[in-house]
Structures are given as structure tokens and as C-alpha cells.
C-alpha atoms as a PDB file:
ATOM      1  CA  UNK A   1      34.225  18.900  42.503  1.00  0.00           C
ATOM      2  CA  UNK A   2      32.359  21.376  44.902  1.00  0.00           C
ATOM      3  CA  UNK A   3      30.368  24.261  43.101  1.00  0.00           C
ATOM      4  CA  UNK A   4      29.415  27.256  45.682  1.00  0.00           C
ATOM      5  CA  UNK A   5      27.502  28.938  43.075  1.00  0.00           C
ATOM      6  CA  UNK A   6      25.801  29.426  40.061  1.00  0.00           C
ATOM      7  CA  UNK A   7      25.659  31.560  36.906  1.00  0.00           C
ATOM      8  CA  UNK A   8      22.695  33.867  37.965  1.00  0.00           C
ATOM      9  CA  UNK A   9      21.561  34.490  33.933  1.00  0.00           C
ATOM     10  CA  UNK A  10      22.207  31.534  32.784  1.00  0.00           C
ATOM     11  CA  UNK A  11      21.567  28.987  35.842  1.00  0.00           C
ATOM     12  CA  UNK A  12      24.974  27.211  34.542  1.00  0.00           C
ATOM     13  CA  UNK A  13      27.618  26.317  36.938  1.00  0.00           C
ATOM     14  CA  UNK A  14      30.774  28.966  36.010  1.00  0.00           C
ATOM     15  CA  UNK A  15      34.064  27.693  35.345  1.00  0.00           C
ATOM     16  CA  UNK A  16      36.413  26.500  37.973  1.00  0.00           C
ATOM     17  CA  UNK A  17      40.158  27.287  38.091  1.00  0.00           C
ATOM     18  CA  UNK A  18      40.625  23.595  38.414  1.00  0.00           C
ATOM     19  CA  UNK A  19      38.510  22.865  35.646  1.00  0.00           C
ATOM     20  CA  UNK A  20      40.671  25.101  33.836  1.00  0.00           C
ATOM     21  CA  UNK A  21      43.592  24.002  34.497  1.00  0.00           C
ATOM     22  CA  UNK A  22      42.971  20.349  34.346  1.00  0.00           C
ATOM     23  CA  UNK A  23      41.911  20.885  31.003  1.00  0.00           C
ATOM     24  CA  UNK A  24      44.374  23.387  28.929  1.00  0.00           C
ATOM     25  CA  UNK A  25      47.957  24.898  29.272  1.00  0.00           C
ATOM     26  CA  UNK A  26      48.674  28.503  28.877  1.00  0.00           C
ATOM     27  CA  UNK A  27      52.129  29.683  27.587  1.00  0.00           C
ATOM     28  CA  UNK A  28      52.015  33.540  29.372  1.00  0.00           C
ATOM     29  CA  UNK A  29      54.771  34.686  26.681  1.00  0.00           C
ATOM     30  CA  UNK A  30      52.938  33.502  23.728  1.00  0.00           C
ATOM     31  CA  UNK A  31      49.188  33.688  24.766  1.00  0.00           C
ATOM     32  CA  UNK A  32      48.844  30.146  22.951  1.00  0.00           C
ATOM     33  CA  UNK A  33      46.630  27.724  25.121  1.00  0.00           C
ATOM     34  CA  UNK A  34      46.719  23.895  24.376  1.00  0.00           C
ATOM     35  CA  UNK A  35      44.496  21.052  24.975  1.00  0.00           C
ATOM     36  CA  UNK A  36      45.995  18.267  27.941  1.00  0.00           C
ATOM     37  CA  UNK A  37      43.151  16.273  27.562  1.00  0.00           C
ATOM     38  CA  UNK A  38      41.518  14.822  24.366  1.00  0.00           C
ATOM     39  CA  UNK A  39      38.814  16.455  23.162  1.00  0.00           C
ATOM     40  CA  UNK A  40      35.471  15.417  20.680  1.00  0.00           C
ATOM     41  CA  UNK A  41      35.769  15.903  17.483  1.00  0.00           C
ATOM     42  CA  UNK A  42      39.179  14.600  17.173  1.00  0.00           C
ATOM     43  CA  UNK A  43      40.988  16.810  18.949  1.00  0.00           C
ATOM     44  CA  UNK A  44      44.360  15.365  20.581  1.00  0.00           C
ATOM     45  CA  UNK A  45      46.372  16.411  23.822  1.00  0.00           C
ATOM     46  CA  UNK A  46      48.956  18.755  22.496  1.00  0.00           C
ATOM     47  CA  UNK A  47      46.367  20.695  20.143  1.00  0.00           C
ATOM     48  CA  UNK A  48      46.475  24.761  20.009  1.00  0.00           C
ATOM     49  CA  UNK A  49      43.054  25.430  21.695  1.00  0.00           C
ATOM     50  CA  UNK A  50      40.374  27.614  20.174  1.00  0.00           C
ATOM     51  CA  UNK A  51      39.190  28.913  17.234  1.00  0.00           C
ATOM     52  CA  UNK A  52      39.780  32.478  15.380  1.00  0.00           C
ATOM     53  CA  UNK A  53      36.091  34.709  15.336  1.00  0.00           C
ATOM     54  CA  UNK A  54      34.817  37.178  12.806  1.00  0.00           C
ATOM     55  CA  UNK A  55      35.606  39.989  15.179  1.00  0.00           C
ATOM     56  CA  UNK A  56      39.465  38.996  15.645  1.00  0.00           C
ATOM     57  CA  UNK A  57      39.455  37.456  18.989  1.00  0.00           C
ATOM     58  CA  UNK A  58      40.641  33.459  19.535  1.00  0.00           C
ATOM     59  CA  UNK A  59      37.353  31.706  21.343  1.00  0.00           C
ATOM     60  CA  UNK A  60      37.515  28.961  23.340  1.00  0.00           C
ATOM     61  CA  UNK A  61      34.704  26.205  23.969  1.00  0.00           C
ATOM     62  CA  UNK A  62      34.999  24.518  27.229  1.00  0.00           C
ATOM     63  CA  UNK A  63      31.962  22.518  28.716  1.00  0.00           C
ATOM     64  CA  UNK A  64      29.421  23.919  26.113  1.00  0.00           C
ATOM     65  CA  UNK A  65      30.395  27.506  27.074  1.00  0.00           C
ATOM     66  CA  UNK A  66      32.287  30.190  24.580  1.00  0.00           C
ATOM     67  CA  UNK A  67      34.966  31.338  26.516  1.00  0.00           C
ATOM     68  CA  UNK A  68      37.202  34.503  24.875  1.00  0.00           C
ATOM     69  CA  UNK A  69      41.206  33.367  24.746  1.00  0.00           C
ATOM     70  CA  UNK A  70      42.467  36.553  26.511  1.00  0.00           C
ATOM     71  CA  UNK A  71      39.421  36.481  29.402  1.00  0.00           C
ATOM     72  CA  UNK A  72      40.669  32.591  29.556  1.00  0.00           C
ATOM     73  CA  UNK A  73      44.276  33.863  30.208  1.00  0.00           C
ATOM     74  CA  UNK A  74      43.444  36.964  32.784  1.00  0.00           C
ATOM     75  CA  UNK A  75      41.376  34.053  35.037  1.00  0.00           C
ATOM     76  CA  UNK A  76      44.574  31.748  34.300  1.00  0.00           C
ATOM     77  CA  UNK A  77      47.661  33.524  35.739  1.00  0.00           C
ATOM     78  CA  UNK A  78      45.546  35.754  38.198  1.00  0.00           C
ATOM     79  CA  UNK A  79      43.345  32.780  39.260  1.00  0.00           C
ATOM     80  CA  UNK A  80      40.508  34.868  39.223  1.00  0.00           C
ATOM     81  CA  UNK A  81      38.067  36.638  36.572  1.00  0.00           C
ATOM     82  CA  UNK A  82      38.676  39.894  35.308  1.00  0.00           C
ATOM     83  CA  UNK A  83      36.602  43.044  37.185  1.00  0.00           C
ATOM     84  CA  UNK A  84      36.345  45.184  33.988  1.00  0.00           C
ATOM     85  CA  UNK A  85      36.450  44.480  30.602  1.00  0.00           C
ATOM     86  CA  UNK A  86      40.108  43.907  29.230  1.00  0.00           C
ATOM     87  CA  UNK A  87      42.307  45.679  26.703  1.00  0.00           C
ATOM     88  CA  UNK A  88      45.089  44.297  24.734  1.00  0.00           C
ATOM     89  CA  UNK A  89      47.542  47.302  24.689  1.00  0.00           C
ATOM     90  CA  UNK A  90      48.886  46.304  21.158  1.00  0.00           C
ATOM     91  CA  UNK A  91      45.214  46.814  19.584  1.00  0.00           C
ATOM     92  CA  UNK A  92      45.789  43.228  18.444  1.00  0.00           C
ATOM     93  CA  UNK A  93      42.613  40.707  19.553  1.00  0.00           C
ATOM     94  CA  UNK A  94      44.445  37.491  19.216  1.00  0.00           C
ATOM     95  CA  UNK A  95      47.487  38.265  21.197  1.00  0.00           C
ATOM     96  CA  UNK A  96      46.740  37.142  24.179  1.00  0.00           C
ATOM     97  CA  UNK A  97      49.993  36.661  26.201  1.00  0.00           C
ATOM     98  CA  UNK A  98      49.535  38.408  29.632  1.00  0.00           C
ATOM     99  CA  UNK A  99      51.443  41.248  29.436  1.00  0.00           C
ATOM    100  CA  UNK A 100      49.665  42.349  26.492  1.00  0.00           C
ATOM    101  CA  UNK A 101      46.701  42.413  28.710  1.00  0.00           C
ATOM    102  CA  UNK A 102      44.967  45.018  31.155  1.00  0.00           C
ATOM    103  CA  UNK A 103      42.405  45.770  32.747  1.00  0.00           C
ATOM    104  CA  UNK A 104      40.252  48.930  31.390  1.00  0.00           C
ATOM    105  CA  UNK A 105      36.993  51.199  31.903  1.00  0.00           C
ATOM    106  CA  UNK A 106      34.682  50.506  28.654  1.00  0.00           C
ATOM    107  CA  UNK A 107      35.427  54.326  27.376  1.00  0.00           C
ATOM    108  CA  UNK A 108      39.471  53.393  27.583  1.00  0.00           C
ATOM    109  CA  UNK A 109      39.152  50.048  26.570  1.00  0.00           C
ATOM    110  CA  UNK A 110      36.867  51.885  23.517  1.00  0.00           C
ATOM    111  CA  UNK A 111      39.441  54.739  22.684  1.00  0.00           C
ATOM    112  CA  UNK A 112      42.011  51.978  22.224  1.00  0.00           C
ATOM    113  CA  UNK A 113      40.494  49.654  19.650  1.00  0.00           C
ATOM    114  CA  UNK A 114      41.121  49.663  15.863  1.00  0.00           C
ATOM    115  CA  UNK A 115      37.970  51.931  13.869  1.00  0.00           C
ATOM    116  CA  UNK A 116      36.858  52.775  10.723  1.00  0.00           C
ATOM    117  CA  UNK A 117      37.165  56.486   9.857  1.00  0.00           C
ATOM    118  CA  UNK A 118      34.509  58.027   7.532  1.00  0.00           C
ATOM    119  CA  UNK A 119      37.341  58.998   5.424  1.00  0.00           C
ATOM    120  CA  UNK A 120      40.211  56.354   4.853  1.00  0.00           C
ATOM    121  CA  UNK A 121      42.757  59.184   3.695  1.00  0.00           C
ATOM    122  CA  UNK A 122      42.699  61.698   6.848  1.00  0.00           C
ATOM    123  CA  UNK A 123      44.302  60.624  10.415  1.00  0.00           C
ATOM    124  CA  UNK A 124      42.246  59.445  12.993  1.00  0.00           C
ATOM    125  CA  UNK A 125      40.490  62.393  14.801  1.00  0.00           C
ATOM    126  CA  UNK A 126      40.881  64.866  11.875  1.00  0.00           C
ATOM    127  CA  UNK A 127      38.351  65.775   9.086  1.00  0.00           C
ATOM    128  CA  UNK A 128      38.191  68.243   6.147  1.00  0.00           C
ATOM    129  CA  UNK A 129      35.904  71.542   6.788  1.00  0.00           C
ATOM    130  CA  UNK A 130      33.359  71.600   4.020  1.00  0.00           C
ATOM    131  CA  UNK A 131      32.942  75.215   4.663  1.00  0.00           C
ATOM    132  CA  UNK A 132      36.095  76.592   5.247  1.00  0.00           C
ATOM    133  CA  UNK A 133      38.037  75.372   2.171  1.00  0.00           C
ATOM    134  CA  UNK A 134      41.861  74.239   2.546  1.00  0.00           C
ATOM    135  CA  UNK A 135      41.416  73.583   6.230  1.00  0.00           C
ATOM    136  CA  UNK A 136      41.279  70.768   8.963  1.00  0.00           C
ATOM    137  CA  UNK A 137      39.921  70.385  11.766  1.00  0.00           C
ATOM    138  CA  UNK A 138      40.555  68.159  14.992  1.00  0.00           C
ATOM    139  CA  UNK A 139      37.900  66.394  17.560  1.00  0.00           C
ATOM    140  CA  UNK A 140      38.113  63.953  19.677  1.00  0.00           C
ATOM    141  CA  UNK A 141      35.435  61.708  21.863  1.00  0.00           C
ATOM    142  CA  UNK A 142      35.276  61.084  25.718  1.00  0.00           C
ATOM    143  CA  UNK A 143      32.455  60.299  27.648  1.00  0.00           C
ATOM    144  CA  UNK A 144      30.639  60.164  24.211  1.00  0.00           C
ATOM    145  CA  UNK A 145      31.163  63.516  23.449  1.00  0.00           C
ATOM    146  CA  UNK A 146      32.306  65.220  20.593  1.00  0.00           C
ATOM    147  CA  UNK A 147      35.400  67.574  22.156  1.00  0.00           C
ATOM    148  CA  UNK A 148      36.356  70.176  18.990  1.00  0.00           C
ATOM    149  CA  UNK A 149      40.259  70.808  19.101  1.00  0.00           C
ATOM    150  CA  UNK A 150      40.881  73.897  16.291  1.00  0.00           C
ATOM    151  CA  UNK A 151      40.908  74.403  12.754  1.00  0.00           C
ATOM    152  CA  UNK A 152      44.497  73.426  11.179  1.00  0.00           C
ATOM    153  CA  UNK A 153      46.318  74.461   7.569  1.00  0.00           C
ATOM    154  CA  UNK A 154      47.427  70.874   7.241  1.00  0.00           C
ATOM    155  CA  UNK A 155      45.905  67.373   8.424  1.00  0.00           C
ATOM    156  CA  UNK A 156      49.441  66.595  10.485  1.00  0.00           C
ATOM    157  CA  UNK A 157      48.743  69.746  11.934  1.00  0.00           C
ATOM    158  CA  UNK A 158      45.459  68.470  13.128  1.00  0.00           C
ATOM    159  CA  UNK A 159      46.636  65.380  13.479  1.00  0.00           C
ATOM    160  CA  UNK A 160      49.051  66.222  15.887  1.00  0.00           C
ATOM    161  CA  UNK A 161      47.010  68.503  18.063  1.00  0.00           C
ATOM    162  CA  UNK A 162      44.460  65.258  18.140  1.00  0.00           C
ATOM    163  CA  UNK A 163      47.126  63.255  19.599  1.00  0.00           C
ATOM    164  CA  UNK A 164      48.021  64.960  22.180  1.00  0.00           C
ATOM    165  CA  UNK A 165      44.768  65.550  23.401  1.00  0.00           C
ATOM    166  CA  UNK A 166      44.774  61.576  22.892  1.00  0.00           C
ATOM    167  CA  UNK A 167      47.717  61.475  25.292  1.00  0.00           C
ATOM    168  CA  UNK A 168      46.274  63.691  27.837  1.00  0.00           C
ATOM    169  CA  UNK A 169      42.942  62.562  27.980  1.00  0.00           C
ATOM    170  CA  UNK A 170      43.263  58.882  27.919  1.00  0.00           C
ATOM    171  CA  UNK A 171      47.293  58.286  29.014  1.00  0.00           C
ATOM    172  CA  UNK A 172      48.705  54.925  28.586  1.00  0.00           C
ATOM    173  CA  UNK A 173      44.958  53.732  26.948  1.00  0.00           C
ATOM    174  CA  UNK A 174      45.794  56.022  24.066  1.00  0.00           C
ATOM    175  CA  UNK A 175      47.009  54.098  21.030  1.00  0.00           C
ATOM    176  CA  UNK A 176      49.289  56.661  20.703  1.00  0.00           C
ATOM    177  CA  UNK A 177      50.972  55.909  24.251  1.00  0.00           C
ATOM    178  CA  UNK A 178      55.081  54.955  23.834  1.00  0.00           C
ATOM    179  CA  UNK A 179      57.478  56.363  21.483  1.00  0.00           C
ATOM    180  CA  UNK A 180      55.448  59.592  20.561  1.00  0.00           C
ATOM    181  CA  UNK A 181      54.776  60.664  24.140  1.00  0.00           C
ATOM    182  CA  UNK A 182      57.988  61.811  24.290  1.00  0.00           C
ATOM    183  CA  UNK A 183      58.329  63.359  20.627  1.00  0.00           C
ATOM    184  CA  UNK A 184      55.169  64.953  21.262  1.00  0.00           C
ATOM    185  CA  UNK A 185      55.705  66.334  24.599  1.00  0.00           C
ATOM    186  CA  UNK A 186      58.976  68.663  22.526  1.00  0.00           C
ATOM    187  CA  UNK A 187      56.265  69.971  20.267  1.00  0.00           C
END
């Protein structure tokens, strides 16, 4: 097999779709990749490949490299590796069939994921003024900035004006994007 290049960090030899391919299957509908080839450790032809990580993402060791599942997938089907970082659209790290996948900026990609709110009880994107007692307000990041939306009677109030602002500012990246859009759109 004929390498062109190397891994400039690392000095390893990346990859090759052949390699790839010669060594797993990839089921597009399910995201599930399995082993064609025997591998150490008692591993058998037929096996689900990879492993499930702390941060909910399927890894996959190939060669002595960590590979992630859904990066392993994008270079799969396309036959090439992803140009930005990639977003599963249904916020869930182990689903990894391809239509689930696409490709997004970091700050998209970052609006999108799953996060822990300072309080568990409000909606994401609305808190409780401390000073202004019986109201909400709404904010919402982009660019890493801190965007203040209003002060609300209610936390759906807020809540609502922080999705659409969701909607408008990030589109189909929003994990509001779908059903609501529509809903929301009447409000």
C-alpha cells in the first residue's frame, strides 16, 4: 500500500480509505460499524466495532490510533475526511448513521450540544433576576457573547423569546430547529 503523506504532528502515516474499508463495515442507517477481520484481544469478524467514552461518543481503535465512530463514518460514505468539525443534529453522540451527521462551524456545532444550566429548573437561555423580583430574563451566546433578550413575567415567556432568537441566529444548528419553527414563527 502506497502512503503519499504523513501525519505532520504526529509523524504517523493517516488512515487510508482502503485500510478502512478492508478492515470494518458501516451500516449508513444504523451508524453501527463491524469488524471483517479478526482482531487481538479476541475480537471475531462480525463484532460491533468500538467502544462507548466518558463523553458519549463510540471510539474506534484502528492501527494504534483512536478514531471517533461518527468522524469514521463521514470519511466512510464521503471517502474523504471531514473539513470542519461535525454535528450530530439529534444532540445524540453515539448515533452515528450518516444522515444524522453534518458538517458545522465550532460556534454551531457548540450551540447544538447538550449543557448544563446553572439552574436545573429554568429553560435553557432564561434565568431569574435577583433584583427585579418575580421576573425573567432571556440571553443568549454567539460569537462568545452574552446577547440580553428582555425581562419576561414568566420563564415560557422568556423561554420563548430565547428560542426564537435560537432559530434566527443559528437556523437549522439550533436544537430547537423542526416542529417549533413553525409554531413559533405564529407567535
Amino acid at each position: 500500500m502506497l502512503y503519499r503523506h504523513r501525519d505532520k504532528v504526529s509523524g504517523k502515516v493517516p488512515l487510508s480509505y482502503t485500510r478502512l474499508r478492508g478492515l470494518l463495515t458501516y451500516n449508513k442507517i444504523t451508524g453501527i460499524f463491524t469488524w471483517l477481520v479478526d482482531r487481538p484481544g479476541g475480537v471475531k469478524a462480525g463484532a460491533v466495532a468500538g467502544y462507548h467514552r466518558k463523553d458519549g461518543y463510540i471510539g474506534i481503535g484502528i492501527d494504534g490510533q483512536r478514531y471517533l465512530a461518527h468522524v469514521l463514518a463521514w470519511f466512510y460514505h464521503y471517502k474523504g475526511w471531514p473539513i470542519k468539525e461535525l454535528d450530530h443534529k439529534n444532540r445524540i453522540g453515539s448515533d452515528n448513521w450518516i444522515k444524522n451527521l453534518r458538517l458545522a462551524k465550532r460556534g454551531k456545532n457548540a450551540h447544538n450540544a447538550l449543557t448544563k444550566r446553572e439552574n436545573p429548573k429554568l429553560p435553557r437561555g432564561v434565568y431569574k433576576r435577583k433584583s427585579k423580583i418575580g421576573l425573567y430574563s432571556a440571553a443568549i451566546q454567539k460569537d462568545g457573547k452574552s446577547k440580553f433578550l428582555g425581562n419576561y413575567r414568566s420563564a415560557d415567556e422568556a423561554h420563548v423569546a430565547y428560542i426564537k432568537a435560537s432559530l434566527e441566529l443559528y437556523g437549522k444548528f439550533s436544537p430547537y430547529w423542526g416542529p417549533l419553527w413553525g409554531q413559533l414563527n405564529a407567535l
